[in-house]
C-alpha atoms as a PDB file:
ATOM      1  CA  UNK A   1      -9.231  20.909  13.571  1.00  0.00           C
ATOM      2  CA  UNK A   2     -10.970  20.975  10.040  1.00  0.00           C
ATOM      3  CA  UNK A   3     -12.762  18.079   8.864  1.00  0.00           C
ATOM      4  CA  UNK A   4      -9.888  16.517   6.676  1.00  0.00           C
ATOM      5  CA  UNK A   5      -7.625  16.613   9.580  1.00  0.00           C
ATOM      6  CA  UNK A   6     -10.081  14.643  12.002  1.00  0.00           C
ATOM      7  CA  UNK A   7     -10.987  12.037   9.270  1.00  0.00           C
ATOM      8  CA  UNK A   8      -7.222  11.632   8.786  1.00  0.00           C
ATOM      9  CA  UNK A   9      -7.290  11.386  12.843  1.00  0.00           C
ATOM     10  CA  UNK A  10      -9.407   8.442  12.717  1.00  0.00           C
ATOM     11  CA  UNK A  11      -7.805   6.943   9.936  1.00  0.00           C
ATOM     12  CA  UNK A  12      -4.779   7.295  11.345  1.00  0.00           C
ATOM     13  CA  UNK A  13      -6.550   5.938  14.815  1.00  0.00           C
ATOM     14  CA  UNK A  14      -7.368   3.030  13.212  1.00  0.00           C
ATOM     15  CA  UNK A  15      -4.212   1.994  11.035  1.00  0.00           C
ATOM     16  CA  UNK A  16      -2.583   2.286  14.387  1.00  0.00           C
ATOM     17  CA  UNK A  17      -4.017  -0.578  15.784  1.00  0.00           C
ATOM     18  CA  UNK A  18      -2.665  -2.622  12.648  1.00  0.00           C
ATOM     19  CA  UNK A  19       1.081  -1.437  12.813  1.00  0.00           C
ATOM     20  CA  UNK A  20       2.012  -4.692  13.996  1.00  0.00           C
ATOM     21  CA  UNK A  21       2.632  -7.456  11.429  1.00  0.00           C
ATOM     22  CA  UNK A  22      -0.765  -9.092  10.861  1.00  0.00           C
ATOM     23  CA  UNK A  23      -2.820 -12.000   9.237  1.00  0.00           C
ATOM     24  CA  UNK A  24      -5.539 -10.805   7.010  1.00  0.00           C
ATOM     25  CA  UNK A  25      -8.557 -13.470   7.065  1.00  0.00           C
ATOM     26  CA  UNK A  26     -10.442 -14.147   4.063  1.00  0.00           C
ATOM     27  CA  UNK A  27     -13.870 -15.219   3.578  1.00  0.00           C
ATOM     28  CA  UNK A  28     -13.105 -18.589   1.892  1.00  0.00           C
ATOM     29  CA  UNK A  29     -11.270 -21.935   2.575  1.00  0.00           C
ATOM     30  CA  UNK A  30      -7.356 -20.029   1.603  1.00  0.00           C
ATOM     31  CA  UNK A  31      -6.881 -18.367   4.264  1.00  0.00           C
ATOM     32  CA  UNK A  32      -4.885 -21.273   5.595  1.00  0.00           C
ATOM     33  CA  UNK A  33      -2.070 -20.481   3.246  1.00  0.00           C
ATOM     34  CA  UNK A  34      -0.583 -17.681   5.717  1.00  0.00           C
ATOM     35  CA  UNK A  35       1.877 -16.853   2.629  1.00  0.00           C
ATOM     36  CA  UNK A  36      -0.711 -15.365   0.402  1.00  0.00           C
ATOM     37  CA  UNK A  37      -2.570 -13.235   3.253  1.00  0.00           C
ATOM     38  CA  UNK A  38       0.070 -12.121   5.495  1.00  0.00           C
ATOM     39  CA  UNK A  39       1.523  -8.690   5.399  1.00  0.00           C
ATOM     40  CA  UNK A  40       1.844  -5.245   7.480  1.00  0.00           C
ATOM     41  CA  UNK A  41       1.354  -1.616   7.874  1.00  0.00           C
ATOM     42  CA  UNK A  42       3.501   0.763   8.949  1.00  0.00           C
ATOM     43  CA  UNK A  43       2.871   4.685   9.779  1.00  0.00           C
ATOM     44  CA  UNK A  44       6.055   7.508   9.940  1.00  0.00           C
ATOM     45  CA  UNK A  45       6.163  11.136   9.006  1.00  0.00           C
ATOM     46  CA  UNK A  46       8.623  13.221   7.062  1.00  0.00           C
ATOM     47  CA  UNK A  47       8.414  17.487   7.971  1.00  0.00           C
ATOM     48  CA  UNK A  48       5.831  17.838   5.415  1.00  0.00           C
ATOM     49  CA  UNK A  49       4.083  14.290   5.028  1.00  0.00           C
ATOM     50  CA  UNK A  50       2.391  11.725   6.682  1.00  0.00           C
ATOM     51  CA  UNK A  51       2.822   8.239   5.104  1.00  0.00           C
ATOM     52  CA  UNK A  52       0.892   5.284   5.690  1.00  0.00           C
ATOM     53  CA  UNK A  53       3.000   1.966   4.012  1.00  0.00           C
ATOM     54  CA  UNK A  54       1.503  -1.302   3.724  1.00  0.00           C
ATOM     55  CA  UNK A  55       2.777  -4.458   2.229  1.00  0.00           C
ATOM     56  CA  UNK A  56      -0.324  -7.133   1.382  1.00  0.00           C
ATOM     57  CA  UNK A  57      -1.104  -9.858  -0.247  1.00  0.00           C
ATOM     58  CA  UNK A  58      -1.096  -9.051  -4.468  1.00  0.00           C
ATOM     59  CA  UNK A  59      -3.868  -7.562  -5.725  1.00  0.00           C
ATOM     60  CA  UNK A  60      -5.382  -7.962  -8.991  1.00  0.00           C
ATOM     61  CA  UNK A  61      -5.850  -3.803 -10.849  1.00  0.00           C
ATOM     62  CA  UNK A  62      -8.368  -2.851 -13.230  1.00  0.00           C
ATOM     63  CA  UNK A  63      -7.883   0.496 -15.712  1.00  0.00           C
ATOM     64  CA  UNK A  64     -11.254   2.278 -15.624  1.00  0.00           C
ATOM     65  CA  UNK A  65     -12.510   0.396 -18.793  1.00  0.00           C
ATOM     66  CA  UNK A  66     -11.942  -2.981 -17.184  1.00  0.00           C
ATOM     67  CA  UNK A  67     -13.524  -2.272 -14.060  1.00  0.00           C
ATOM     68  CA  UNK A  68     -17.196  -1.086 -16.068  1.00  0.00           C
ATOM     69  CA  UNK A  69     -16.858  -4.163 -18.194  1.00  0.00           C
ATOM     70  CA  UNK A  70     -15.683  -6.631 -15.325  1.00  0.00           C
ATOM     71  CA  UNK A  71     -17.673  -5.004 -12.181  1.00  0.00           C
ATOM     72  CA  UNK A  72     -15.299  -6.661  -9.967  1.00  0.00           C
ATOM     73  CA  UNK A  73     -15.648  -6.950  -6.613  1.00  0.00           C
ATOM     74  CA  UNK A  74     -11.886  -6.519  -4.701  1.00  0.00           C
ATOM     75  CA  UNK A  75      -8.959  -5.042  -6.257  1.00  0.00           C
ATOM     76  CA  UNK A  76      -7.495  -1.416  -7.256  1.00  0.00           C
ATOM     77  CA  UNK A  77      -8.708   0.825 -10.171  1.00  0.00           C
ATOM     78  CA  UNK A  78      -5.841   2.242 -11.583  1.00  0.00           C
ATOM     79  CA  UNK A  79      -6.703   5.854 -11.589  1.00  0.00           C
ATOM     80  CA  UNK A  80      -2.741   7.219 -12.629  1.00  0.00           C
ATOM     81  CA  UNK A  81       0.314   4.346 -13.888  1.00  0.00           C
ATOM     82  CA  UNK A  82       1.517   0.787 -15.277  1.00  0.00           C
ATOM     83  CA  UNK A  83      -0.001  -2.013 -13.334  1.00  0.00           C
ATOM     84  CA  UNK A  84       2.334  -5.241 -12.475  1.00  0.00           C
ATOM     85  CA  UNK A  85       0.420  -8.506 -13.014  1.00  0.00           C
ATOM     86  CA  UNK A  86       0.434 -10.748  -9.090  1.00  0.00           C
ATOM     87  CA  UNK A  87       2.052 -13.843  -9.961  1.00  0.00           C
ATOM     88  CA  UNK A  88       3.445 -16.441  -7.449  1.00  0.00           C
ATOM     89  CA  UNK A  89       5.223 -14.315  -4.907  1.00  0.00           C
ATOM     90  CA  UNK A  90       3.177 -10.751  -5.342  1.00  0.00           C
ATOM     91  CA  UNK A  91       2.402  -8.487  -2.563  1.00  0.00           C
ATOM     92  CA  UNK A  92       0.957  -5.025  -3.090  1.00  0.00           C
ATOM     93  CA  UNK A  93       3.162  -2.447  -1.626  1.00  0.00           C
ATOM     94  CA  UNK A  94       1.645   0.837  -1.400  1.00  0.00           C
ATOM     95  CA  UNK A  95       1.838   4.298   0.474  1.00  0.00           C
ATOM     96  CA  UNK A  96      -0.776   6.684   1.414  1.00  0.00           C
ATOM     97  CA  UNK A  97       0.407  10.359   1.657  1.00  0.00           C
ATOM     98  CA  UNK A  98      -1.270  12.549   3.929  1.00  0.00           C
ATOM     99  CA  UNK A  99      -0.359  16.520   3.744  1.00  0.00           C
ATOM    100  CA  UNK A 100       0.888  17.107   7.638  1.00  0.00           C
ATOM    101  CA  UNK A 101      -0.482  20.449   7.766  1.00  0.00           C
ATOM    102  CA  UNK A 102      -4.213  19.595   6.145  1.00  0.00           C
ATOM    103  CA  UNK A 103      -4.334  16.355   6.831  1.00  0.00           C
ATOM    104  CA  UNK A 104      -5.551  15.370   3.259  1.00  0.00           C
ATOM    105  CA  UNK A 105      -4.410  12.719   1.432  1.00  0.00           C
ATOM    106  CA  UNK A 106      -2.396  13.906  -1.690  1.00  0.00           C
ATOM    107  CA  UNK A 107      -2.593  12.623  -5.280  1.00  0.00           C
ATOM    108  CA  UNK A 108      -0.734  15.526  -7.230  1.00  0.00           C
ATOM    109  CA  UNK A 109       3.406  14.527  -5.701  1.00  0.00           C
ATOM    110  CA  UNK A 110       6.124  12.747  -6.996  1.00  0.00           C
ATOM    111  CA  UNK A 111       6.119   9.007  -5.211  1.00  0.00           C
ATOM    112  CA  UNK A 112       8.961   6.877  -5.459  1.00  0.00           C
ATOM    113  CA  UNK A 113       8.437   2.949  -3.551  1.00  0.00           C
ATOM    114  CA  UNK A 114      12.067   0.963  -2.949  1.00  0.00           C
ATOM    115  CA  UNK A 115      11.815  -2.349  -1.356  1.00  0.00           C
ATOM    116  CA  UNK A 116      14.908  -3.572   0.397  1.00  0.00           C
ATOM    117  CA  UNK A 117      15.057  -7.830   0.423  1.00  0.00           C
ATOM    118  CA  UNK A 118      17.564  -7.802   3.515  1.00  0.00           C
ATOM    119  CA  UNK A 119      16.764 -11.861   3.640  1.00  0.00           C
ATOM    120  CA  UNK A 120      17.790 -11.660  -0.180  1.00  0.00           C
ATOM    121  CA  UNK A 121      20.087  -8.393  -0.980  1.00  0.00           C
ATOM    122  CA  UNK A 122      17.001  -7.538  -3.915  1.00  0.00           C
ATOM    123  CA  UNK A 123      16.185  -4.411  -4.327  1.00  0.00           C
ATOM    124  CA  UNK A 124      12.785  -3.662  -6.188  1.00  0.00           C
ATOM    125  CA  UNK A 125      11.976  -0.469  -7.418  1.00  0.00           C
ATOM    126  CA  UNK A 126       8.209  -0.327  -7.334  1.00  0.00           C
ATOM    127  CA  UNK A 127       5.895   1.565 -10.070  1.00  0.00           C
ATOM    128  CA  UNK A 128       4.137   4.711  -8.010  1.00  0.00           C
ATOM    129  CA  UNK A 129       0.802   3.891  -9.681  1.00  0.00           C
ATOM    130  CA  UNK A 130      -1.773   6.495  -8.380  1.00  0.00           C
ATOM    131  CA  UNK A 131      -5.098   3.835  -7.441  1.00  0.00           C
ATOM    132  CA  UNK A 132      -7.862   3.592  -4.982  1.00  0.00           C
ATOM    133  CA  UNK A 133     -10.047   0.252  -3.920  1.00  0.00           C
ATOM    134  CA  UNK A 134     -12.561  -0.814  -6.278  1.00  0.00           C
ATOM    135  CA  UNK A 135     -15.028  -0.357  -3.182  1.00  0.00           C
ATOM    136  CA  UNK A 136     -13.563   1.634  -0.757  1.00  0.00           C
ATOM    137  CA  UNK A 137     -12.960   4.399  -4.163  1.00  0.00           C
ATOM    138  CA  UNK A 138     -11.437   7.787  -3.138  1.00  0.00           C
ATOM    139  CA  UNK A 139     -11.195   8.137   0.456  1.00  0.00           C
ATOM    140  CA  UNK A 140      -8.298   4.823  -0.182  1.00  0.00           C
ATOM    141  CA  UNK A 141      -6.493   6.788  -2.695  1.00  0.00           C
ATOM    142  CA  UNK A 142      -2.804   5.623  -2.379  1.00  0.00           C
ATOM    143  CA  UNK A 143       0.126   5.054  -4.420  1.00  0.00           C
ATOM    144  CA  UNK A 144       2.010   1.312  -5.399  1.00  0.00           C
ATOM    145  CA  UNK A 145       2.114  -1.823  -6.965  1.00  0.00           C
ATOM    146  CA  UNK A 146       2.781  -5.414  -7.186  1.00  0.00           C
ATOM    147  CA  UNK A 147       6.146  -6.818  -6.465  1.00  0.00           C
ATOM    148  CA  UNK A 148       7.509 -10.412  -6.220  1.00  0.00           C
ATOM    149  CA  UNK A 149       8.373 -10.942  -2.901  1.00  0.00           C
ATOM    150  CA  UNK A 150       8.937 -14.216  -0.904  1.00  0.00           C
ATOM    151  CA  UNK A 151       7.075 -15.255   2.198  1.00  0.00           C
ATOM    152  CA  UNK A 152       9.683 -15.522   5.239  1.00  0.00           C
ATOM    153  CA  UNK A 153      11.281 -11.859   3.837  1.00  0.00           C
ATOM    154  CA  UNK A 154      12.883  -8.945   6.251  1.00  0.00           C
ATOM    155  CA  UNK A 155      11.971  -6.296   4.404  1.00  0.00           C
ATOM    156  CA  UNK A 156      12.796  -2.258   4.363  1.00  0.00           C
ATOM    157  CA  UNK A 157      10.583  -0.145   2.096  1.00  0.00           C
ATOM    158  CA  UNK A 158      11.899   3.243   1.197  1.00  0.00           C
ATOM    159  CA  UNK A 159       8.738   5.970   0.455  1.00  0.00           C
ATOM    160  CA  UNK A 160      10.514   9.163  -1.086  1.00  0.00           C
ATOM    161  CA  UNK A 161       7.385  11.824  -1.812  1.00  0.00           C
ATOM    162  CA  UNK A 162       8.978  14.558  -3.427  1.00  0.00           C
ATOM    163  CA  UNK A 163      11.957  14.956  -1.678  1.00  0.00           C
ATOM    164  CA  UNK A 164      11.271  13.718   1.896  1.00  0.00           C
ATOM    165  CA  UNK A 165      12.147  10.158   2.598  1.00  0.00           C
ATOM    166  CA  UNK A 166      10.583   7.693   5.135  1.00  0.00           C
ATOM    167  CA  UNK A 167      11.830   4.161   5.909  1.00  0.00           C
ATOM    168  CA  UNK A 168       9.680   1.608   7.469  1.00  0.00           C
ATOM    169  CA  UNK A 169      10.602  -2.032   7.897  1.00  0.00           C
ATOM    170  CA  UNK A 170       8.564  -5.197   8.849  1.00  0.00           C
ATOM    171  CA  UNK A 171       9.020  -9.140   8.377  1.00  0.00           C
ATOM    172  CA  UNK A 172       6.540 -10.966   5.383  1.00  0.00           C
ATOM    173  CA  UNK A 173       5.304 -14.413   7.083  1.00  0.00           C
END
């Protein structure tokens, strides 16, 4: 196995144990409000893709010129694409695609994000912006946005990468 496969082994090792809907805890007195932290990962495959979809809390993105002037300290840097600002109700969909065969996450294919509101009817299409974590930087290269969506949602959310679709679906607290 080369070395892009195994690191996508252990990544894949480790998102496993978070497929389940989860709480994310913060550092500071909010993470009481379960609404603004709670949110879930899901993992499926197409023939030619592995896809890793998460729906979190929003996060706040930063072009390249922010980040040097602002130095922040969470968030996404915007490498590729439109951000959405987080609002009220914003959670931060996004999908990581892994090539099945090299097991190396991609940043050259065509993304498309739909979110299904099955609690509401909506249906969101999301802006594939190409981004990575301010810290993490390119080994949590990924593709998504920020989306107003209500705590207490059923949700089904629709990767197409190219022209393989996944669907993955999980409940927002």
């Amino acid at each position: 196995m080369g070395a892009g496969a195994c690191l996508l082994g252990i990544g894949l090792t480790a998102c496993a144990l978070a497929t389940g809907d989860s709480v994310r805890q913060r550092g500071d007195d909010t993470a009481g409000d379960v609404t603004s932290v709670a949110g879930w990962t899901r993992i499926a495959t197409t023939p030619s893709y592995i896809v890793i979809a998460n729906v979190l809390p929003g996060e706040e993105m930063f072009t390249t010129e922010e980040a040097e002037a602002e130095h922040p300290l969470e968030g996404e840097l915007i490498i590729d694409g439109p951000s959405d600002p987080i609002g009220g109700n914003a959670r931060h969909v996004e999908a990581h695609v892994y090539d099945r065969s090299t097991g190396l996450e991609l940043s050259d294919v065509d993304v498309s994000l739909v979110v299904v509101n099955r609690t509401t009817g909506e249906r969101l299409s999301v802006a594939p912006t190409l981004m990575q974590d301010v810290n993490i930087g390119p080994l949590d290269l990924h593709y998504g946005n920020n989306a107003q969506i209500p705590g207490g949602s059923n949700l089904s959310l629709t990767v197409t990468v190219e022209n393989e679709e996944v669907t993955v679906d999980g409940l927002l607290l």
